[in-house]
Protein backbone atom coordinates (compact mmCIF):
# COMPACT_ATOMS: atom_id res chain seq x y z
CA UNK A 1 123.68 74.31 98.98
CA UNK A 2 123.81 74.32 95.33
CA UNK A 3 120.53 75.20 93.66
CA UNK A 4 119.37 72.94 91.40
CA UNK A 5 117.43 74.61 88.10
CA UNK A 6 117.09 74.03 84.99
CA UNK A 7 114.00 76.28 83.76
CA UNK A 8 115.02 77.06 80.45
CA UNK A 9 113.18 79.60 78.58
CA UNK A 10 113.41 77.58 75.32
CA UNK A 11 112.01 74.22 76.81
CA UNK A 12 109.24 76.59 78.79
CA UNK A 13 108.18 78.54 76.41
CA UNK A 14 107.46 75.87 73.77
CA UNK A 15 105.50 73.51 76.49
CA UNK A 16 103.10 75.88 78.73
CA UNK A 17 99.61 74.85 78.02
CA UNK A 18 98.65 78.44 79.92
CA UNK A 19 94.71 76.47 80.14
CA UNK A 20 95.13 74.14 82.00
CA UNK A 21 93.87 74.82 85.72
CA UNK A 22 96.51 74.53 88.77
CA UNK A 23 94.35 71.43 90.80
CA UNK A 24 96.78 70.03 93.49
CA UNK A 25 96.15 66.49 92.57
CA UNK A 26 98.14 67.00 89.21
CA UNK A 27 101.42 68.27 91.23
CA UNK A 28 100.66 66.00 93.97
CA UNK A 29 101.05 62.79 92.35
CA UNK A 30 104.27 64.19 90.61
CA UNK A 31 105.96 65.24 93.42
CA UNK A 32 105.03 62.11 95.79
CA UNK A 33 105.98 59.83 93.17
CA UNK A 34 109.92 62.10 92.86
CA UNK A 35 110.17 62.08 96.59
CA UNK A 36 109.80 58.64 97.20
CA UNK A 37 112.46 57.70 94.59
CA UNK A 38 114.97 60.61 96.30
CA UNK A 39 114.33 58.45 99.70
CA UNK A 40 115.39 54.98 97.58
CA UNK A 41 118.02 56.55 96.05
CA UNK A 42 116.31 55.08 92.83
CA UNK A 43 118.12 57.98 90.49
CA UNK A 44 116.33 56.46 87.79
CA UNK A 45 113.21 56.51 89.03
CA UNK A 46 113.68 60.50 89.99
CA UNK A 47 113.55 61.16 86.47
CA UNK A 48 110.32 59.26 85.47
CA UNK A 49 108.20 62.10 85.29
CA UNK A 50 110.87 64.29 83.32
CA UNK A 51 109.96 65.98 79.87
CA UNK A 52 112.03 65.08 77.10
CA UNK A 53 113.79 68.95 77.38
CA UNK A 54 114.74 68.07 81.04
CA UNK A 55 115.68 64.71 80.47
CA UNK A 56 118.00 66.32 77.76
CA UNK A 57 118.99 69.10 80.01
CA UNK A 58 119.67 67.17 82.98
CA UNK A 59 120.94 63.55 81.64
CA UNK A 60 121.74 60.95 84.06
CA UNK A 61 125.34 61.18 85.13
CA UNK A 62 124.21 64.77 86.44
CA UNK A 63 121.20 64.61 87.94
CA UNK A 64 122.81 61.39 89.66
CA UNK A 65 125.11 63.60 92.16
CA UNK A 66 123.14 66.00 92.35
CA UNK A 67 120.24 64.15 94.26
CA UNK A 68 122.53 62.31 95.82
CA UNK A 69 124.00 65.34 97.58
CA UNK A 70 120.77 66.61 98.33
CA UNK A 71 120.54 63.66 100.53
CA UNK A 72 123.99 63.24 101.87
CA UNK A 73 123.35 66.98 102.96
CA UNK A 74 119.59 66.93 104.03
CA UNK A 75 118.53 63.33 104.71
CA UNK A 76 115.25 61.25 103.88
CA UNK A 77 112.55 63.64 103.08
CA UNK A 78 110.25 63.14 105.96
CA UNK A 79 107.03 64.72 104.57
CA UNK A 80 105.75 67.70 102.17
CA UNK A 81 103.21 70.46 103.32
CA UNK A 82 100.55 71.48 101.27
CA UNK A 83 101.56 73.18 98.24
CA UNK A 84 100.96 76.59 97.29
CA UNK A 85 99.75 76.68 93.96
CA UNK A 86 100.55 79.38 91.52
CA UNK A 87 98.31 79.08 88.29
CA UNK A 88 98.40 78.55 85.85
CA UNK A 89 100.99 75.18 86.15
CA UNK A 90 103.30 75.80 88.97
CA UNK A 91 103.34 74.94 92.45
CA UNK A 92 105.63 74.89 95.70
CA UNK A 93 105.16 72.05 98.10
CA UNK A 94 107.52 73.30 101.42
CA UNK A 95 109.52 69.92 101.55
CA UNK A 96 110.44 68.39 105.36
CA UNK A 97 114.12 67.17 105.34
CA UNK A 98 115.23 64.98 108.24
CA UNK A 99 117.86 67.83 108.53
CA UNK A 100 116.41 71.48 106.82
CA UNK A 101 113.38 72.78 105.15
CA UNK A 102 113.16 73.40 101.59
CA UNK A 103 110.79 74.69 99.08
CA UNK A 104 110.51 72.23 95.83
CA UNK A 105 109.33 74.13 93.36
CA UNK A 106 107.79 72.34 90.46
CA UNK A 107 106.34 73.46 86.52
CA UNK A 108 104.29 70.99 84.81
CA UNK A 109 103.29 70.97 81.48
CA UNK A 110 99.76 69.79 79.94
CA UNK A 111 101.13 66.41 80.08
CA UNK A 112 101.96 66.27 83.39
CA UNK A 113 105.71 65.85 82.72
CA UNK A 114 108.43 68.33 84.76
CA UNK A 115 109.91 71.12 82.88
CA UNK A 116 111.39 73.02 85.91
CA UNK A 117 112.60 72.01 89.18
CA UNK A 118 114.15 73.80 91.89
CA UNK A 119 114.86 73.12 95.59
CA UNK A 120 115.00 76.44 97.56
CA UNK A 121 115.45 77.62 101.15
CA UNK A 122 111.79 78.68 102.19
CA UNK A 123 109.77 81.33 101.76
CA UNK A 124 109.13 83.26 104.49
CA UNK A 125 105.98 83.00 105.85
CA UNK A 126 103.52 86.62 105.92
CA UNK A 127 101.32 87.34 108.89
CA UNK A 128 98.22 86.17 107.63
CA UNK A 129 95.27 88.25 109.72
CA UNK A 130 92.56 86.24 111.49
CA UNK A 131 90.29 88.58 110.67
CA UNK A 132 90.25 92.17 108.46
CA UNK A 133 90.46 95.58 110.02
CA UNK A 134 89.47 97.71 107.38
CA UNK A 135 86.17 98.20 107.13
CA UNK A 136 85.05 97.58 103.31
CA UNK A 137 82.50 98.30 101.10
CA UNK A 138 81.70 96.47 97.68
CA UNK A 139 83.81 98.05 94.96
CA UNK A 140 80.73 99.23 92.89
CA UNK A 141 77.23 100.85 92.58
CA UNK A 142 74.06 98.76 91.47
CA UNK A 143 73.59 95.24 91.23
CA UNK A 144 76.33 92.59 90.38
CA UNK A 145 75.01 88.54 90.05
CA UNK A 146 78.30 86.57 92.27
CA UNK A 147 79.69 84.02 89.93
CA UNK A 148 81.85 82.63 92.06
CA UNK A 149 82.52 83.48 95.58
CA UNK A 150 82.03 81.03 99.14
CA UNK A 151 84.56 79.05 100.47
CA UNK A 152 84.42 75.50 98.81
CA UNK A 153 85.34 74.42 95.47
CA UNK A 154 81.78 73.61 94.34
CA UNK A 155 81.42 77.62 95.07
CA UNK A 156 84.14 79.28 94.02
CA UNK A 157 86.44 77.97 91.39
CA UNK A 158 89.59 80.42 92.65
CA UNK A 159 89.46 78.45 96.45
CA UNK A 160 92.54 76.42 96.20
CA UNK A 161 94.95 79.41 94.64
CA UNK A 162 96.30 79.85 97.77
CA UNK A 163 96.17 83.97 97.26
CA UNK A 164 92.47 84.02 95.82
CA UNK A 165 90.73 81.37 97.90
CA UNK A 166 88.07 83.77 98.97
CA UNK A 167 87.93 85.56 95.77
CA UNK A 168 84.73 87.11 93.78
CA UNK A 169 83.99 86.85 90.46
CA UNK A 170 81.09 89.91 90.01
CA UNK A 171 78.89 90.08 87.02
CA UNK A 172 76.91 93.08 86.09
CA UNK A 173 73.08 92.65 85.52
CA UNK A 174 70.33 94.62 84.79
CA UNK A 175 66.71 94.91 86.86
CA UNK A 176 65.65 91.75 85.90
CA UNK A 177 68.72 89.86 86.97
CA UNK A 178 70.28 89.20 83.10
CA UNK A 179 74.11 89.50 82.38
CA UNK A 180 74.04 90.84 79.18
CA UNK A 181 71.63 91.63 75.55
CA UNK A 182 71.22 90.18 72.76
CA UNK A 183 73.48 87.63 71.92
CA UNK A 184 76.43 88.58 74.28
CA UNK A 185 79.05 88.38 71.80
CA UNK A 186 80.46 91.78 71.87
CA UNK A 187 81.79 93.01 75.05
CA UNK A 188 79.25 96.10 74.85
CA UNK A 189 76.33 93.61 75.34
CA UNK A 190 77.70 92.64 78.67
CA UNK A 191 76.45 95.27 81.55
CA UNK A 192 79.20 94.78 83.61
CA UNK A 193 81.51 96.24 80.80
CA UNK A 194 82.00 99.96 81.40
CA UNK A 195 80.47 100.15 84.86
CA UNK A 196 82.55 102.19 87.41
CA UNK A 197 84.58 100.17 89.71
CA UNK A 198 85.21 101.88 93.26
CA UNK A 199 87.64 101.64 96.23
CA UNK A 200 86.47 99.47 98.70
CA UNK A 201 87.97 101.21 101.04
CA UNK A 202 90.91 104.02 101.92
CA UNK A 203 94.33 102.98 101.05
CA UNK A 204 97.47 103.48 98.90
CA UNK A 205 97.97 102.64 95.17
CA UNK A 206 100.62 99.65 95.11
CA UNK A 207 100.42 98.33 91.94
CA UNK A 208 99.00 99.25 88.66
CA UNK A 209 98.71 96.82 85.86
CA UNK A 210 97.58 99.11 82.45
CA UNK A 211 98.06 98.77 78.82
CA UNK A 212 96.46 95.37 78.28
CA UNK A 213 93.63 95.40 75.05
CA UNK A 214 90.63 93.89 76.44
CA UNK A 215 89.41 90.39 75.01
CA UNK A 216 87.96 91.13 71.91
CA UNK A 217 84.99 88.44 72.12
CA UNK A 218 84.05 86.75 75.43
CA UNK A 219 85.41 83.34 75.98
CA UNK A 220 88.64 83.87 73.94
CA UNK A 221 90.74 84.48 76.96
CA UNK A 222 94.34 86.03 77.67
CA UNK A 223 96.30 83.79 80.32
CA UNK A 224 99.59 85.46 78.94
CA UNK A 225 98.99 88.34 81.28
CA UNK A 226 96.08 86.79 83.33
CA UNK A 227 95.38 89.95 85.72
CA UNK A 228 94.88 91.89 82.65
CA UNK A 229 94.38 95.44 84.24
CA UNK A 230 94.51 95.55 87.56
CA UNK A 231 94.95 98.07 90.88
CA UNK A 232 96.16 97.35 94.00
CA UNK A 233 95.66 98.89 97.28
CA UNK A 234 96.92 98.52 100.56
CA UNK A 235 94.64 99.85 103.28
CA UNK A 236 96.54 98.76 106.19
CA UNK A 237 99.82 96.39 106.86
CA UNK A 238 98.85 92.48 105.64
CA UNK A 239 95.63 94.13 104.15
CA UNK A 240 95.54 94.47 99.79
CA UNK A 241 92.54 94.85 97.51
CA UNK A 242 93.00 93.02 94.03
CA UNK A 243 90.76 94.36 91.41
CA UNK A 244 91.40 93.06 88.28
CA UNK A 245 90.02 92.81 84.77
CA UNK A 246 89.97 96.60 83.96
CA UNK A 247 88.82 98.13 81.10
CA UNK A 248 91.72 99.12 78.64
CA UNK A 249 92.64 103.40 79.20
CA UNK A 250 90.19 103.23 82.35
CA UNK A 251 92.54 103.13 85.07
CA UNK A 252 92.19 106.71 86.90
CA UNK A 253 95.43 105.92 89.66
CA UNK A 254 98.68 105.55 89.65
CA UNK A 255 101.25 103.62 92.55
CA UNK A 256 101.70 105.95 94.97
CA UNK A 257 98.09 107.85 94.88
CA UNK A 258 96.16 107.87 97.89
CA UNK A 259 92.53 106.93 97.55
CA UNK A 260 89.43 107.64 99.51
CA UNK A 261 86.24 104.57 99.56
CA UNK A 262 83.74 104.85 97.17
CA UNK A 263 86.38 107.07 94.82
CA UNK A 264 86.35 105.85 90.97
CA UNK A 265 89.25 103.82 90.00
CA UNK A 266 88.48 102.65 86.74
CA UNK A 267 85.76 101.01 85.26
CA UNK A 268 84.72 97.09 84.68
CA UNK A 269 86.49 95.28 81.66
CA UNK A 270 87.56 92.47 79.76
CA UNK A 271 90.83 92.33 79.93
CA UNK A 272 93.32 89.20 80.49
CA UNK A 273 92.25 85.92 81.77
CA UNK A 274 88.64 86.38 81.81
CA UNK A 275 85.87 84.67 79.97
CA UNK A 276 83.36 87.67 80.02
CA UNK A 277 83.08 91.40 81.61
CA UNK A 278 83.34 91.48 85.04
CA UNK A 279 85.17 92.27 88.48
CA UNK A 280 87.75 89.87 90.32
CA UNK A 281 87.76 91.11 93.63
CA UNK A 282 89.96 89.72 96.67
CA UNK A 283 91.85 90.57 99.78
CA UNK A 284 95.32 89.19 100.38
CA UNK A 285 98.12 89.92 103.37
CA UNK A 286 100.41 91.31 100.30
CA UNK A 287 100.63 93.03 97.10
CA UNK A 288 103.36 90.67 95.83
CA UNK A 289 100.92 88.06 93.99
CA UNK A 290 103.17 85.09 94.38
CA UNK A 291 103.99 85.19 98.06
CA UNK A 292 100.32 86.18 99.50
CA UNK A 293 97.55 84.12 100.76
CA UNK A 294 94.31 85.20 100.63
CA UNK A 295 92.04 86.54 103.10
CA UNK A 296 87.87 85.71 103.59
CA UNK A 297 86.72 89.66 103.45
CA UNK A 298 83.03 90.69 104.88
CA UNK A 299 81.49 93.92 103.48
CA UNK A 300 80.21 96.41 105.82
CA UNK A 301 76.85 96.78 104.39
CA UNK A 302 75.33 94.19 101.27
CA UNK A 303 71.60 94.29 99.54
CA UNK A 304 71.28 90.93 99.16
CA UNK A 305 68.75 89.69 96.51
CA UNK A 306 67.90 86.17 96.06
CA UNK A 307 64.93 84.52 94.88
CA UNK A 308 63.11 88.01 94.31
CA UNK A 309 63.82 89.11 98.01
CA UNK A 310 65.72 91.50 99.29
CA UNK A 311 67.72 91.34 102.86
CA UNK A 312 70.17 93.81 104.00
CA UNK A 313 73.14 92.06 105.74
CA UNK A 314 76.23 93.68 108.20
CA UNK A 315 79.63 92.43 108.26
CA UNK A 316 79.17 89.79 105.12
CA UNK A 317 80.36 87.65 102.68
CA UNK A 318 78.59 87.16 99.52
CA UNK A 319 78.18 83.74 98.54
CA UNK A 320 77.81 82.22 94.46
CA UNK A 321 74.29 83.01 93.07
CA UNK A 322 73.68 85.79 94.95
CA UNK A 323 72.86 89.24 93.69
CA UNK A 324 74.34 92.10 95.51
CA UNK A 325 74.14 95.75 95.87
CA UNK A 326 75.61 98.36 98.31
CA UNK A 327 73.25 99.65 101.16
């Protein structure tokens, strides 16, 4: 089949709003509203939700035969799966074709308007484990507040990125549960920033993300490279920690090392899309970002503080407003 795509670099580039959040109701409406016209053959009403670069782009009298070959080749689109979001305004909605499967690929900008479109054969799909094998530990010493972390939306703002559903956000704090001093408008203030960060557990170095300045004052944010510093490791096949949000010149491993749990890895930062020092932590089934899903991870041991007492829990995952320590 010929692909259809017409990202251009030009037309991207001068419509990303990089802000806006990835919710599937924005791409939903979008691509229900395109996929009905395919089905009517209404070739005008394909293009209603077009930006003015792909209108220009892709005028009429091409985008005509085009669709209508998708069709004549693939039939009536029967229904669309869930759509794997990838923030911070693209998503891929696995498309069901009365004759094939294809992934429709869609970028929005902040208007809601299409500036990319492509239909592709589908990705193929990664075991995703049931359950982890490797046995981890929280990747740090002393006590961390969980800003977000739990699996619904009202707990954790990361659960419908497909890759960090069950993701933590972990803020340092001192012994009386506060994030930062004074007024918390230099990084320093924050005491998260500069605390070690560990391996949660054994594994290999597969990716390391370096170089990027952290934010200068919290809540101006860097989505342009939203990982900012990060390290990945694999600790078994289908099994990757993400840590992300590293300090600038802190990173002490390189792809390739092999690191031991509890070993120092770099410390806590600002850096990339964060609003304020602190840890993203998650587990997913690969260390290529835009293919993985994410995995719900349990900690071995976890001090768990809340309401000025103290539990110690096995085999657990941390949940928003709790503080947490290791054992």
């Amino acid at each position: 089949m010929r692909k259809l795509s017409i990202v251009f670099a030009l037309i991207l580039l001068g419509a990303m709003v990089f802000g806006q959040e990835a919710t599937m109701d924005r791409f939903e409406r979008v691509v229900s509203r395109m996929v009905e016209a395919i089905n009517a053959g209404d070739y005008v009403g394909i293009r209603r939700d077009f930006s003015k670069g792909m209108l220009e782009a892709f005028p009429l009298e091409k985008s005509t035969p085009f669709f209508k070959n998708l069709r004549a080749q693939y039939g009536r689109i029967k229904k669309l799966d869930p759509p794997r979001l990838i923030p911070p305004n693209q998503a891929i909605f696995p498309a069901h074709f009365e004759r094939t499967i294809l992934d429709i690929k869609v970028i929005l900008d902040n208007q809601d308007k299409m500036i990319g479109l492509l239909f592709l054969p589908p990705t193929p799909s990664i075991l995703v484990p049931d359950k982890h094998g490797t046995k981890l530990s929280l990747p740090f010493k002393g006590e961390w507040l969980v800003g977000w972390g739990g699996d619904t939306r009202e707990l954790n703002i990361h659960h419908y990125v497909p890759h960090q559903r069950f993701a933590f956000d972990f803020v340092g704090v001192d012994e009386r549960g506060e994030t930062h001093k004074g007024d918390g408008k230099a990084n320093e203030d924050y005491y998260a920033f500069g605390r070690e960060v560990l391996a949660p557990a054994d594994g290999t170095i597969t990716d390391v993300i370096r170089g990027v300045r952290d934010n200068a004052l919290p809540g101006s944010m860097n989505p342009y490279i939203p990982l900012g510093n990060a390290v990945f490791i694999r600790h078994r096949e289908y099994e990757v920690s993400i840590l992300v949000h590293l300090k600038l010149g802190s990173i002490k491993v390189k792809v390739g090392d092999k690191v031991k749990r509890g070993q120092v890895i770099a410390l806590c930062g600002n850096s990339g899309n964060s609003t304020e020092p602190h840890l993203h932590y998650h587990l997913q089934n690969t260390p290529i970002v835009q293919d993985a899903t994410g995995i719900k991870c349990y900690f071995q041991k976890v001090m768990v503080t809340k309401e000025d007492k103290k539990e110690l829990k096995t085999k657990y995952s941390p949940i928003k407003g709790e503080i947490v320590s290791p054992e």
